[in-house]
PDB file of N, CA and C in Angstrom:
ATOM      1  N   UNK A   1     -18.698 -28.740  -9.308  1.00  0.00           N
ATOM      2  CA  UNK A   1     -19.422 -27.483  -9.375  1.00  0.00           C
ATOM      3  C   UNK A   1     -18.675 -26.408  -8.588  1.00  0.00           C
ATOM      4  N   UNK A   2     -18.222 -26.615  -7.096  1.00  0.00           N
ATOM      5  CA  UNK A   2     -17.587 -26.017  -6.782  1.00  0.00           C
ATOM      6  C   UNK A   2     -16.282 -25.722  -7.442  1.00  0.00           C
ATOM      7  N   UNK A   3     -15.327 -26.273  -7.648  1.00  0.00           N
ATOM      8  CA  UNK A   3     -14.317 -25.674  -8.675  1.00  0.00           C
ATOM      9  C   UNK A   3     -14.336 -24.841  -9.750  1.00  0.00           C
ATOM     10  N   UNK A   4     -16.021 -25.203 -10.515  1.00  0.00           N
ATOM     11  CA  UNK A   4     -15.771 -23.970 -11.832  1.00  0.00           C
ATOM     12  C   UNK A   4     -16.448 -22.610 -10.865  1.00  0.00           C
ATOM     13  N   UNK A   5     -17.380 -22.783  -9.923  1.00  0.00           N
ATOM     14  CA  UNK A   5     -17.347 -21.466  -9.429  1.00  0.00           C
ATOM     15  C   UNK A   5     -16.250 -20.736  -9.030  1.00  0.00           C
ATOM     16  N   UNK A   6     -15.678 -21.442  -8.178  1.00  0.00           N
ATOM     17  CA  UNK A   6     -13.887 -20.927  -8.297  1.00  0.00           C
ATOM     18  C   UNK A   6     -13.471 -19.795  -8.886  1.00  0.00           C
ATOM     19  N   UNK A   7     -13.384 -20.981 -10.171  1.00  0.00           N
ATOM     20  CA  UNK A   7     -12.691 -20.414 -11.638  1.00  0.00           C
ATOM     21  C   UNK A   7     -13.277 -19.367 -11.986  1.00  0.00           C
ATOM     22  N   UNK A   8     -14.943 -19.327 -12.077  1.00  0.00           N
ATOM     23  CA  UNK A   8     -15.260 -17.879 -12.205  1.00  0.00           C
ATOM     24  C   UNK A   8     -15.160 -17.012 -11.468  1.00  0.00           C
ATOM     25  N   UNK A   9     -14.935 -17.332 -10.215  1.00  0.00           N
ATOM     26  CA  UNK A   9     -14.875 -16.403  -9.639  1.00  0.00           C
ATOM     27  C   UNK A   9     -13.873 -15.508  -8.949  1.00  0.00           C
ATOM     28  N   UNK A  10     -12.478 -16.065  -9.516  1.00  0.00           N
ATOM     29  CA  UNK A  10     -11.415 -15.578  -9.521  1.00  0.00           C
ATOM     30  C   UNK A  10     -11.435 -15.047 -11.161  1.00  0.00           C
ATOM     31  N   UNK A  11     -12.024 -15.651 -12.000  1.00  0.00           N
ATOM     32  CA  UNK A  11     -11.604 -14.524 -13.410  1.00  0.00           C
ATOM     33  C   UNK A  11     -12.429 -13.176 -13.163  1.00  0.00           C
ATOM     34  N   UNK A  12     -13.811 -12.793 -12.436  1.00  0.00           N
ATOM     35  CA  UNK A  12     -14.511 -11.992 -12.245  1.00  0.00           C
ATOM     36  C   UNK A  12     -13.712 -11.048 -11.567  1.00  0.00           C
ATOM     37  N   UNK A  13     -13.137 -11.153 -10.466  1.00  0.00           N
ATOM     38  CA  UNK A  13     -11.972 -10.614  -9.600  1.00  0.00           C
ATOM     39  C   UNK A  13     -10.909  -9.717 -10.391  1.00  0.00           C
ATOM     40  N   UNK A  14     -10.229 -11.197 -10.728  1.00  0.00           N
ATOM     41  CA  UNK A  14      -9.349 -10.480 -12.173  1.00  0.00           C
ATOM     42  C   UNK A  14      -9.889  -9.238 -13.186  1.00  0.00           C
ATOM     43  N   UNK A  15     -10.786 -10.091 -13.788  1.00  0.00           N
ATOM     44  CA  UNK A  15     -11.228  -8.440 -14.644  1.00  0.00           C
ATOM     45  C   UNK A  15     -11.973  -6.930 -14.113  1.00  0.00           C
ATOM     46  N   UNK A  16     -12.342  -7.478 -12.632  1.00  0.00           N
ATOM     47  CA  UNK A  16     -12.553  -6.174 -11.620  1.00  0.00           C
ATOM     48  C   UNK A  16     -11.792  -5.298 -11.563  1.00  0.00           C
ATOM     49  N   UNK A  17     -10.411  -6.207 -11.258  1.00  0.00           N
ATOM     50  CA  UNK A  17      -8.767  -5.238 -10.621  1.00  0.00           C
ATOM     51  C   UNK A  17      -8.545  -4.465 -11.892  1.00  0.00           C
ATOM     52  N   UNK A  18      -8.507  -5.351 -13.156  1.00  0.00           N
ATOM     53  CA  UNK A  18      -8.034  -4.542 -14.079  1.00  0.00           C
ATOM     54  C   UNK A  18      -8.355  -3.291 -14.682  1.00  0.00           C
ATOM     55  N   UNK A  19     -10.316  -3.670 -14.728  1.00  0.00           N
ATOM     56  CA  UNK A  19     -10.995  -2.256 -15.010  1.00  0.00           C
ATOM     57  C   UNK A  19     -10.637  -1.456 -13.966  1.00  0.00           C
ATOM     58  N   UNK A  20     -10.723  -1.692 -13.028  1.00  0.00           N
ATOM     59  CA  UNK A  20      -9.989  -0.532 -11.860  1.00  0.00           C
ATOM     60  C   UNK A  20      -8.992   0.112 -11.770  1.00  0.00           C
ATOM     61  N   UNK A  21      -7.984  -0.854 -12.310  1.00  0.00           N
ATOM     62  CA  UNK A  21      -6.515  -0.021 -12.437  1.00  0.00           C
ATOM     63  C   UNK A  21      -6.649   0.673 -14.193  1.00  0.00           C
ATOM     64  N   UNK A  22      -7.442   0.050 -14.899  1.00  0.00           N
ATOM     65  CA  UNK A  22      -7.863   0.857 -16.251  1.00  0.00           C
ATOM     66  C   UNK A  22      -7.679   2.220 -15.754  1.00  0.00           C
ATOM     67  N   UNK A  23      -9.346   2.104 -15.093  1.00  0.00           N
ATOM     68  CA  UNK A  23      -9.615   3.604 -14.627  1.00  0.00           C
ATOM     69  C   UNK A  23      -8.818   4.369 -13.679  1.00  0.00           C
ATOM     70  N   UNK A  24      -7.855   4.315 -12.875  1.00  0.00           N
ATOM     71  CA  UNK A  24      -7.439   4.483 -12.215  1.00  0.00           C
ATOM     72  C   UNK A  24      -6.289   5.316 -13.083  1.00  0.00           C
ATOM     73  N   UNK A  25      -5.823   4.363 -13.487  1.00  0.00           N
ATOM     74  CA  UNK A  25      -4.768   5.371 -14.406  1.00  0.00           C
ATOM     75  C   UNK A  25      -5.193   6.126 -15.479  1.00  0.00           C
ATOM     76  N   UNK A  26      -6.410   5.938 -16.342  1.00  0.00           N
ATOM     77  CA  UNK A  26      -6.927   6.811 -16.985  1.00  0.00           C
ATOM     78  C   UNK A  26      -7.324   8.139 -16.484  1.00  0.00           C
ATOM     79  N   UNK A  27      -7.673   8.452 -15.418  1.00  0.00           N
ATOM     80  CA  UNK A  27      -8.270   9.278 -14.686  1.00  0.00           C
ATOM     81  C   UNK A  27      -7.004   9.995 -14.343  1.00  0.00           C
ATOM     82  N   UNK A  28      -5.715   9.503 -13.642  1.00  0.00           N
ATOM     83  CA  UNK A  28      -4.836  10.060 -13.110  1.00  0.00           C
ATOM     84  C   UNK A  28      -4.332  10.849 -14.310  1.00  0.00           C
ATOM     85  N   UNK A  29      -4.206  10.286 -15.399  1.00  0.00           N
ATOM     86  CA  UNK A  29      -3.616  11.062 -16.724  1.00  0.00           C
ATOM     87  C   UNK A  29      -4.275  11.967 -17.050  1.00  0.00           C
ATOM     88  N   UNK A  30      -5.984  11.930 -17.270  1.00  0.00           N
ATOM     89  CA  UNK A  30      -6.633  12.969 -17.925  1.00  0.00           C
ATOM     90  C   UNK A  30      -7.280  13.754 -17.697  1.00  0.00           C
ATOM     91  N   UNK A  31      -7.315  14.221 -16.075  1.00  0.00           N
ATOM     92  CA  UNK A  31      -7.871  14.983 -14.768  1.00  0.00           C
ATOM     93  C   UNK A  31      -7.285  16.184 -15.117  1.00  0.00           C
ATOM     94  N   UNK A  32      -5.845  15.775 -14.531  1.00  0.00           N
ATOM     95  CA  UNK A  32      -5.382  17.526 -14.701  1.00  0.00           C
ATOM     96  C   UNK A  32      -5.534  18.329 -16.175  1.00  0.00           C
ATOM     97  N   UNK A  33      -5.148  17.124 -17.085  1.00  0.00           N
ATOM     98  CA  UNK A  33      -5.603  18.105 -18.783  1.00  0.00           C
ATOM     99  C   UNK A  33      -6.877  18.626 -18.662  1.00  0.00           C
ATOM    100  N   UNK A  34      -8.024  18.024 -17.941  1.00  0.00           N
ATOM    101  CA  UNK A  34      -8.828  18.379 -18.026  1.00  0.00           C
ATOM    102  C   UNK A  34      -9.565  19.979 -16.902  1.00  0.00           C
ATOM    103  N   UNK A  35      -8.696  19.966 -15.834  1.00  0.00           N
ATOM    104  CA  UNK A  35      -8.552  20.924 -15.143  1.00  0.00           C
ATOM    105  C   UNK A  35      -7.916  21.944 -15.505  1.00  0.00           C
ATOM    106  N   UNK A  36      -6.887  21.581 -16.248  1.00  0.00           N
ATOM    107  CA  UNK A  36      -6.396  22.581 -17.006  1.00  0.00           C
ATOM    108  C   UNK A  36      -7.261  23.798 -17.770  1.00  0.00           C
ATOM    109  N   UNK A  37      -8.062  23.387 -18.032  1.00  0.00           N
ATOM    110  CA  UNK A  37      -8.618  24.307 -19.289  1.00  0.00           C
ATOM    111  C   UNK A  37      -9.508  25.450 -18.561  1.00  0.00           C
ATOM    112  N   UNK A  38      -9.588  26.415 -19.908  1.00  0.00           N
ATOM    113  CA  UNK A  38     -10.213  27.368 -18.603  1.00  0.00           C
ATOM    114  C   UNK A  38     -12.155  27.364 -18.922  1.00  0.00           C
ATOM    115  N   UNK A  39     -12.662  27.626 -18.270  1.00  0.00           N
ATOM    116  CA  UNK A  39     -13.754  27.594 -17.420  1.00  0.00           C
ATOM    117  C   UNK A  39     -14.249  28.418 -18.626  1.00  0.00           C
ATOM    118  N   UNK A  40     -14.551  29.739 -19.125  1.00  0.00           N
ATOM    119  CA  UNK A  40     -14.978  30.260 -20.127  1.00  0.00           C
ATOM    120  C   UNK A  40     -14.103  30.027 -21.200  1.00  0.00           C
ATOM    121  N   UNK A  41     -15.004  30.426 -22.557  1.00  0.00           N
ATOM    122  CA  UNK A  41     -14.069  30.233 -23.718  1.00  0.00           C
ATOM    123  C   UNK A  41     -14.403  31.707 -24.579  1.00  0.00           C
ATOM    124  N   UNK A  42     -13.661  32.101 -25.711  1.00  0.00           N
ATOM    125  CA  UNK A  42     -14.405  33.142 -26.266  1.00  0.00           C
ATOM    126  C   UNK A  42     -14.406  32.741 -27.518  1.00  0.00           C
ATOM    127  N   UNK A  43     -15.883  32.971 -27.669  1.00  0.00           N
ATOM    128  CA  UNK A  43     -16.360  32.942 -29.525  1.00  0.00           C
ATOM    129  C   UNK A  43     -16.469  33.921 -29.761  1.00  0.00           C
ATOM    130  N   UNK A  44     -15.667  34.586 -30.552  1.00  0.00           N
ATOM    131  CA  UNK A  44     -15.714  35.410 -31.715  1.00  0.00           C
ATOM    132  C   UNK A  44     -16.723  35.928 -32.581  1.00  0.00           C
ATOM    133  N   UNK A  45     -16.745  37.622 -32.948  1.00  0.00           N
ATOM    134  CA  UNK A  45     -18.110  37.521 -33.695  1.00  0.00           C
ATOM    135  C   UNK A  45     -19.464  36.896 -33.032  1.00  0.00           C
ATOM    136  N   UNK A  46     -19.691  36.408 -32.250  1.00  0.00           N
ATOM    137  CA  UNK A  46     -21.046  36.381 -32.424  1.00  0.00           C
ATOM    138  C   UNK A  46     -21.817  35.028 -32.674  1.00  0.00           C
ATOM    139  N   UNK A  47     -20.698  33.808 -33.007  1.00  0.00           N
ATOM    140  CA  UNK A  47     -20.854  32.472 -33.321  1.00  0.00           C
ATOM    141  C   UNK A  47     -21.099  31.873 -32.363  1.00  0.00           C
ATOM    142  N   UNK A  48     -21.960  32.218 -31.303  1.00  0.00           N
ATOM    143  CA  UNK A  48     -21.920  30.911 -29.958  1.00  0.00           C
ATOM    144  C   UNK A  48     -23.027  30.542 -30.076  1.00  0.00           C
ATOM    145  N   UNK A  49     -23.691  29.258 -29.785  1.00  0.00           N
ATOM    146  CA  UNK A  49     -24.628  28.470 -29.877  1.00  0.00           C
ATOM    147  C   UNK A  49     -25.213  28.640 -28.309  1.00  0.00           C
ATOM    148  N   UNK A  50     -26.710  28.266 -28.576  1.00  0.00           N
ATOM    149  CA  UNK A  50     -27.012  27.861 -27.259  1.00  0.00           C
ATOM    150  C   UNK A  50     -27.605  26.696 -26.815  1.00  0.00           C
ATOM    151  N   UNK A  51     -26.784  26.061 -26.341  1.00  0.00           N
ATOM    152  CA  UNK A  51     -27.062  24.174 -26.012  1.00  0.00           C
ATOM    153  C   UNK A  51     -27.189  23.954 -24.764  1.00  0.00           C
ATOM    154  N   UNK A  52     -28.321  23.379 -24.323  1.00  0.00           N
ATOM    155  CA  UNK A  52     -29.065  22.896 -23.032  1.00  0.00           C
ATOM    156  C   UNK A  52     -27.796  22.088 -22.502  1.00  0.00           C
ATOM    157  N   UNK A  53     -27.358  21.656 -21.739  1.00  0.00           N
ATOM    158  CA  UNK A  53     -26.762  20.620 -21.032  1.00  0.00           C
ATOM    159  C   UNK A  53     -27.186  19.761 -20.941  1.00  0.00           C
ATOM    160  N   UNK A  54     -28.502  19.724 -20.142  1.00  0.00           N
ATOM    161  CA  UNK A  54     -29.412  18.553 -19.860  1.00  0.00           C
ATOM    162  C   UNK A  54     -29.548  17.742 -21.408  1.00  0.00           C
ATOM    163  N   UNK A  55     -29.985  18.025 -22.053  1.00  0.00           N
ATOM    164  CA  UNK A  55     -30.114  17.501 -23.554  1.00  0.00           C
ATOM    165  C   UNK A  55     -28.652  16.439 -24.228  1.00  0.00           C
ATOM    166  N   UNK A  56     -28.016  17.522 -23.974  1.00  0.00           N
ATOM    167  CA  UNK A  56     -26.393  17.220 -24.426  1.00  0.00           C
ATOM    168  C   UNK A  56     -25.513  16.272 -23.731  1.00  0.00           C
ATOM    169  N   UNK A  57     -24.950  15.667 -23.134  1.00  0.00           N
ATOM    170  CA  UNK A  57     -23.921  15.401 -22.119  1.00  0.00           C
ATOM    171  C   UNK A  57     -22.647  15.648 -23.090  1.00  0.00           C
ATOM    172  N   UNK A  58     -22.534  15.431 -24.318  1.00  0.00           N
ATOM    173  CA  UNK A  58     -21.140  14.753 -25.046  1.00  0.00           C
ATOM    174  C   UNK A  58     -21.179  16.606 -25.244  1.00  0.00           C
ATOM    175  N   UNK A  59     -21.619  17.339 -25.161  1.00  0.00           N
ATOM    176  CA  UNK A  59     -21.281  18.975 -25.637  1.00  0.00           C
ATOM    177  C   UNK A  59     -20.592  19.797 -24.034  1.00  0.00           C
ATOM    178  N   UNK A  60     -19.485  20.255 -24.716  1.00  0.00           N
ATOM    179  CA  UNK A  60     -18.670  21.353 -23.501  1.00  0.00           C
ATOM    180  C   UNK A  60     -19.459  22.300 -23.544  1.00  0.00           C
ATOM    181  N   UNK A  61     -20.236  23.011 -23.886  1.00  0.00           N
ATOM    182  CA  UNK A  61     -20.881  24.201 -24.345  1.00  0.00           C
ATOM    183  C   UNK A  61     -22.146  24.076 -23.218  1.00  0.00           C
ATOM    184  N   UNK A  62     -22.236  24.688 -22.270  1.00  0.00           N
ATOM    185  CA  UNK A  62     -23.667  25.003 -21.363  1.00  0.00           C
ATOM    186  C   UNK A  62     -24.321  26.012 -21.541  1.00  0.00           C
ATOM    187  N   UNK A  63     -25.390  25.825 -21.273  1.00  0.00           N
ATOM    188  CA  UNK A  63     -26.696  27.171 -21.313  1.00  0.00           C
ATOM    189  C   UNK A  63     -26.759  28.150 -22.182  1.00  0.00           C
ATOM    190  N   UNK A  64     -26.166  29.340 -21.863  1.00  0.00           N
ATOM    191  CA  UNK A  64     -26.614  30.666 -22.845  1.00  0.00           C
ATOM    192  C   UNK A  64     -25.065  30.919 -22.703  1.00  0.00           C
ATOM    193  N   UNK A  65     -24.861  31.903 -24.024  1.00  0.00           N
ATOM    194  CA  UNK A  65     -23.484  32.492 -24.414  1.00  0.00           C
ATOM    195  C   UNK A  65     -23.702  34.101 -23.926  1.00  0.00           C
ATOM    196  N   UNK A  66     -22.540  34.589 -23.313  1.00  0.00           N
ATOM    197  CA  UNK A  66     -22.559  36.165 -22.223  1.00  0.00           C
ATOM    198  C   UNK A  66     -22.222  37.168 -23.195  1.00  0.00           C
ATOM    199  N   UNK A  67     -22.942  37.793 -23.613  1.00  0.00           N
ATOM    200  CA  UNK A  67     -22.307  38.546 -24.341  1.00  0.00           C
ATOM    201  C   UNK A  67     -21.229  39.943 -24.101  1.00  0.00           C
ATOM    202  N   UNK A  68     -20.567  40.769 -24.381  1.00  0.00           N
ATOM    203  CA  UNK A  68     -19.625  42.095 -23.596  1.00  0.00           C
ATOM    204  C   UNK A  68     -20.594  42.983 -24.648  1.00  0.00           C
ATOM    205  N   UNK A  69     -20.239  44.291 -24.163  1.00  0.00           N
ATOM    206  CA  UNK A  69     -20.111  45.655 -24.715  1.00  0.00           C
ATOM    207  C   UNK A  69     -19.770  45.454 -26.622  1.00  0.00           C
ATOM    208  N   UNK A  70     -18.637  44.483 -26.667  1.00  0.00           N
ATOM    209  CA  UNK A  70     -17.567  44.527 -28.000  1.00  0.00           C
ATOM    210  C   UNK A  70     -17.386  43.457 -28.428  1.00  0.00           C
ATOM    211  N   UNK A  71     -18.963  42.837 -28.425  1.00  0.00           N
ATOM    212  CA  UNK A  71     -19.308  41.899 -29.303  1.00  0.00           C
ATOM    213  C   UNK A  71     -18.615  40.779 -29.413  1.00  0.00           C
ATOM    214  N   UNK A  72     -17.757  40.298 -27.892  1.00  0.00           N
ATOM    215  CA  UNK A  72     -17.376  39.036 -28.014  1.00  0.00           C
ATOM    216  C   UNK A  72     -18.421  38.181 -27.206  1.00  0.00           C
ATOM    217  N   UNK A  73     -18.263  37.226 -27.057  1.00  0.00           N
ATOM    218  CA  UNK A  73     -19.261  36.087 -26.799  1.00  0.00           C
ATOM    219  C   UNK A  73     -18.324  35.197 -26.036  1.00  0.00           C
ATOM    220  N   UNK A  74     -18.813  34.520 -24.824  1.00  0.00           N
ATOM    221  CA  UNK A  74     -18.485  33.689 -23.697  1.00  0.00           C
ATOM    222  C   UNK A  74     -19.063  32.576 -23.731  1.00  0.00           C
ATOM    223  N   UNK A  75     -18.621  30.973 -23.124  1.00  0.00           N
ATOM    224  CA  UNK A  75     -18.853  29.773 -23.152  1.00  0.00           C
ATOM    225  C   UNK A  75     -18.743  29.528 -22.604  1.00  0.00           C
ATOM    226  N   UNK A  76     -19.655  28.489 -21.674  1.00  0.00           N
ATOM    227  CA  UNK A  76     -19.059  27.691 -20.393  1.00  0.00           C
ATOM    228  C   UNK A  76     -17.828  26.559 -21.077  1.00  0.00           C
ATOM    229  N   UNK A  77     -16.968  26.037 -20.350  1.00  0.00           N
ATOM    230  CA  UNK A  77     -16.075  25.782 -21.435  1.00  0.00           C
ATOM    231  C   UNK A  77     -16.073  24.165 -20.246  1.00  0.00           C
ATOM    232  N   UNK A  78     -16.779  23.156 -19.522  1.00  0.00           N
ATOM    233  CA  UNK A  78     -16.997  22.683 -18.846  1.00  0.00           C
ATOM    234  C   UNK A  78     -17.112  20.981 -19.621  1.00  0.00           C
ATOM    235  N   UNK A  79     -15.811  20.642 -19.722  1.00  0.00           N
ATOM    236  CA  UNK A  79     -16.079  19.081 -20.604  1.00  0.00           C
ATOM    237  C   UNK A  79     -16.955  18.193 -19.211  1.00  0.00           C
ATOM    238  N   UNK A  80     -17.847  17.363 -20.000  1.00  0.00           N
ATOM    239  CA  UNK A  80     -18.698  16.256 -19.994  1.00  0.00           C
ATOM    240  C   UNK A  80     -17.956  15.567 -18.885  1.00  0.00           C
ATOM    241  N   UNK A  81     -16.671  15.470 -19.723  1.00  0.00           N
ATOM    242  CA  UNK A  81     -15.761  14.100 -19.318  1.00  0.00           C
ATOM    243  C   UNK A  81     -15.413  13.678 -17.294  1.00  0.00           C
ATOM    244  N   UNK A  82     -15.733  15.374 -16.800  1.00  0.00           N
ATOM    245  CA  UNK A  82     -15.443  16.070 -15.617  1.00  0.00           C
ATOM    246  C   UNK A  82     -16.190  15.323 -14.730  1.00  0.00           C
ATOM    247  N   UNK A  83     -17.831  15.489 -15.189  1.00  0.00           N
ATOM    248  CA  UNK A  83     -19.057  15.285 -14.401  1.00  0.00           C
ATOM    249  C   UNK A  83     -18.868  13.789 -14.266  1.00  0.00           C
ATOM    250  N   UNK A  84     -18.295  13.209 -15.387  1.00  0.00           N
ATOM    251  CA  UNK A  84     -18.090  11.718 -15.130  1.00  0.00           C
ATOM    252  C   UNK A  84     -17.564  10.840 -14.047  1.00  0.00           C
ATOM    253  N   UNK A  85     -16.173  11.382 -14.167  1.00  0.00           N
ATOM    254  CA  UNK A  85     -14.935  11.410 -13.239  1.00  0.00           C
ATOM    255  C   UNK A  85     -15.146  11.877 -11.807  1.00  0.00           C
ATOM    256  N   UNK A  86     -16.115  12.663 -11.712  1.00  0.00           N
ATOM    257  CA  UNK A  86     -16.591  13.103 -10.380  1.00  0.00           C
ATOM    258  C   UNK A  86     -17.739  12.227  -9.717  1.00  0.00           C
ATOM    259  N   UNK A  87     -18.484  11.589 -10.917  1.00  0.00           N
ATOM    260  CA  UNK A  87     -19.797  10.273 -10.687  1.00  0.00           C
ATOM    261  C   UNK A  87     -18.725   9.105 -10.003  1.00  0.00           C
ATOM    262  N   UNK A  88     -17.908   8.983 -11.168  1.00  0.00           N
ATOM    263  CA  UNK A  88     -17.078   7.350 -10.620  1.00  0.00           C
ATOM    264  C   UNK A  88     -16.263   7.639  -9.700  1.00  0.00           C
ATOM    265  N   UNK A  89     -15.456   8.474  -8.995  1.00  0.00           N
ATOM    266  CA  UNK A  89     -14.575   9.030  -8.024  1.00  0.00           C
ATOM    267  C   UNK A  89     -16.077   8.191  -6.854  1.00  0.00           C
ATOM    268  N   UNK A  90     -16.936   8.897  -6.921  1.00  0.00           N
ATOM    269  CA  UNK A  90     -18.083   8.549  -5.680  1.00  0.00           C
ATOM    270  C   UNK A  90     -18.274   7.234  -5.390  1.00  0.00           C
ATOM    271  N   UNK A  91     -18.664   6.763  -6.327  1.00  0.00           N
ATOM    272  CA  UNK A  91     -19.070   5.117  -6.543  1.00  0.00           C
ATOM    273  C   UNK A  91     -18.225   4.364  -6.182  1.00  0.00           C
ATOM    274  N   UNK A  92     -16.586   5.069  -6.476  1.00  0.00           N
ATOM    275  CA  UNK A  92     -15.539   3.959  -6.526  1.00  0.00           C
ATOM    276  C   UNK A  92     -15.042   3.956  -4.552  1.00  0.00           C
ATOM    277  N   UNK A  93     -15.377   4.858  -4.311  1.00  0.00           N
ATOM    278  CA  UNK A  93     -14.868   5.158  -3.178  1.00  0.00           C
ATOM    279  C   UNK A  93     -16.057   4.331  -1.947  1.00  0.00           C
ATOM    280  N   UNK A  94     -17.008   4.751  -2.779  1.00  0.00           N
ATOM    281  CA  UNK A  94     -18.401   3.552  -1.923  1.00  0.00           C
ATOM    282  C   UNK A  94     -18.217   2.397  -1.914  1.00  0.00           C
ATOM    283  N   UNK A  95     -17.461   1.864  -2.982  1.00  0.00           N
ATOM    284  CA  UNK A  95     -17.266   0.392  -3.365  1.00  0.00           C
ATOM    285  C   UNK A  95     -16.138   0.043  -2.144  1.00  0.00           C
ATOM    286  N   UNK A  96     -14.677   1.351  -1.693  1.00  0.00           N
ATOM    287  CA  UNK A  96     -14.043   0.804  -1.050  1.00  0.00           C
ATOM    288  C   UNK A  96     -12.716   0.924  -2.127  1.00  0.00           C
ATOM    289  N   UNK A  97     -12.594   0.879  -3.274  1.00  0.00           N
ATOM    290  CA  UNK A  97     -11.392   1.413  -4.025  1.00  0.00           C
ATOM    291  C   UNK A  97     -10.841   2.913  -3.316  1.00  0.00           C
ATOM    292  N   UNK A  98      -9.390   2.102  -3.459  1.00  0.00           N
ATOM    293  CA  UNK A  98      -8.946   3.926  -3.433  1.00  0.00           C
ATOM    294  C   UNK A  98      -8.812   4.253  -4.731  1.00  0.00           C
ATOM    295  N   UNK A  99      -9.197   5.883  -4.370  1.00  0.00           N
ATOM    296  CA  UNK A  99      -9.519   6.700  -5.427  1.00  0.00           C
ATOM    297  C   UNK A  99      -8.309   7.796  -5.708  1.00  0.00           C
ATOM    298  N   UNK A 100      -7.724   8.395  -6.909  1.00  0.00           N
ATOM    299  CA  UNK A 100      -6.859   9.077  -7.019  1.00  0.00           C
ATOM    300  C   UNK A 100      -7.321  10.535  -6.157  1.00  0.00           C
ATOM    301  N   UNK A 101      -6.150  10.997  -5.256  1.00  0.00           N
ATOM    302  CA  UNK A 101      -6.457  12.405  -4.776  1.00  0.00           C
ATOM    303  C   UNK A 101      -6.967  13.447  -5.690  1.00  0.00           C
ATOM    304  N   UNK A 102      -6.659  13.835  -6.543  1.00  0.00           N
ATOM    305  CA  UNK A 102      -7.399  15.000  -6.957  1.00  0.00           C
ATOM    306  C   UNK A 102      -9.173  14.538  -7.366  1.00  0.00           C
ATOM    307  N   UNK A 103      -9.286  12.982  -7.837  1.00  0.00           N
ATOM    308  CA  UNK A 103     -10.479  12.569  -8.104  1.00  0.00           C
ATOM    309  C   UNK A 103     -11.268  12.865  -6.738  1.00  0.00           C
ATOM    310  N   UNK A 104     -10.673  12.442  -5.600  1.00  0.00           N
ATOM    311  CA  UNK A 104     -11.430  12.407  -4.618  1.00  0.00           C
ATOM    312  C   UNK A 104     -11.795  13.718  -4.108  1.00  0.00           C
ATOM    313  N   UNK A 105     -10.841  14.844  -4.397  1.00  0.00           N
ATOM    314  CA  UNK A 105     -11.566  16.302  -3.892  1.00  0.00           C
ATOM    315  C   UNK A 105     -12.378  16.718  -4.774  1.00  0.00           C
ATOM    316  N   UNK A 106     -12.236  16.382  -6.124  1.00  0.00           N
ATOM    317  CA  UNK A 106     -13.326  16.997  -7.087  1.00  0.00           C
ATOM    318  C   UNK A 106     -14.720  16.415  -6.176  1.00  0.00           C
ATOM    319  N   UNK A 107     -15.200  14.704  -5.841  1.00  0.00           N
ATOM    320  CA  UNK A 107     -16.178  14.253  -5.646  1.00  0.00           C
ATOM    321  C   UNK A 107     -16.475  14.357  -4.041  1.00  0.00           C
ATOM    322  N   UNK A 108     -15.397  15.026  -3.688  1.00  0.00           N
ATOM    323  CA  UNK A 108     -16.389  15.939  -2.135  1.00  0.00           C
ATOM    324  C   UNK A 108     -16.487  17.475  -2.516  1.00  0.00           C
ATOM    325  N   UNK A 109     -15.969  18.271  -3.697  1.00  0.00           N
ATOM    326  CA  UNK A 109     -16.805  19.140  -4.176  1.00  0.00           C
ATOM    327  C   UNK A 109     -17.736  19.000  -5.100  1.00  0.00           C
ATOM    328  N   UNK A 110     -18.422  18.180  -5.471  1.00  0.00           N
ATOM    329  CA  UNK A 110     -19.454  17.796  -6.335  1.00  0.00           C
ATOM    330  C   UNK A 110     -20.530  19.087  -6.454  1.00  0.00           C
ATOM    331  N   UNK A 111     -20.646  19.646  -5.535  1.00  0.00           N
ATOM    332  CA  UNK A 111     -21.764  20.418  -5.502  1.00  0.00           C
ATOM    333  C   UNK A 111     -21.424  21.954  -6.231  1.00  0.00           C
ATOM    334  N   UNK A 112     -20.077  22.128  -5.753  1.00  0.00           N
ATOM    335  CA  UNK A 112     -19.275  23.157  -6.836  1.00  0.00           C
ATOM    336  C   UNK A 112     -19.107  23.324  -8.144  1.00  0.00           C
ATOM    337  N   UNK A 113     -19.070  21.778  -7.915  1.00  0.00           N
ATOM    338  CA  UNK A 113     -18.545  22.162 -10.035  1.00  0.00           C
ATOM    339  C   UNK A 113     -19.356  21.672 -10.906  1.00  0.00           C
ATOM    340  N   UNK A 114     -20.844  20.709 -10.322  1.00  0.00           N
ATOM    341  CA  UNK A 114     -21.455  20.611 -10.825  1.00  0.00           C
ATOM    342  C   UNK A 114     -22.873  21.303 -10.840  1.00  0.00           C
TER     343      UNK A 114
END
């Protein structure tokens, strides 16, 4: 009995490290693309929707669209994917993983960007 606990419990280990280094490098790759982008977007004409957040998670699109003087229209331009990366940055760091630097300043500004 003791031996197959072992066994599981070195494969449990194993597939820990790996989802970790999954995420780890997923995150390191798709942070900055995702920082990259800018913060408003402009819709054209008059085409902007207005989508709750709360409702949505999988939609970039928040709250109400701003309108100008000249009839362009503004978007929060704020991917999903962000709020995520800023959840698991926290968790992972509670757990005791190190966490990629830029992950880790997004999730001691949490209160900023979310």
């Amino acid at each position: 009995v003791k031996q197959i606990y072992l066994k599981v419990a070195k494969k449990l280990k194993e597939y820990g490290d790996q989802k970790y280094n999954q995420w780890r490098e997923e995150t390191k790759q798709l942070l900055p693309l995702l920082l990259k982008n800018t913060l408003l977007k402009v819709v054209p004409g008059g085409s902007a929707t207005h989508v709750n957040p709360e409702a949505s998670e999988e939609s970039s699109v928040a709250e109400e669209p701003v309108t100008t003087n000249k009839n362009v229209h503004f978007i929060v331009n704020f991917d999903p994917k962000l709020r995520e990366i800023i959840l698991e940055a926290k968790h992972m760091e509670k757990l005791g993983f190190p966490v990629p630097e830029t992950a880790r300043y997004m999730a001691l500004l949490e209160d900023k960007y979310l």
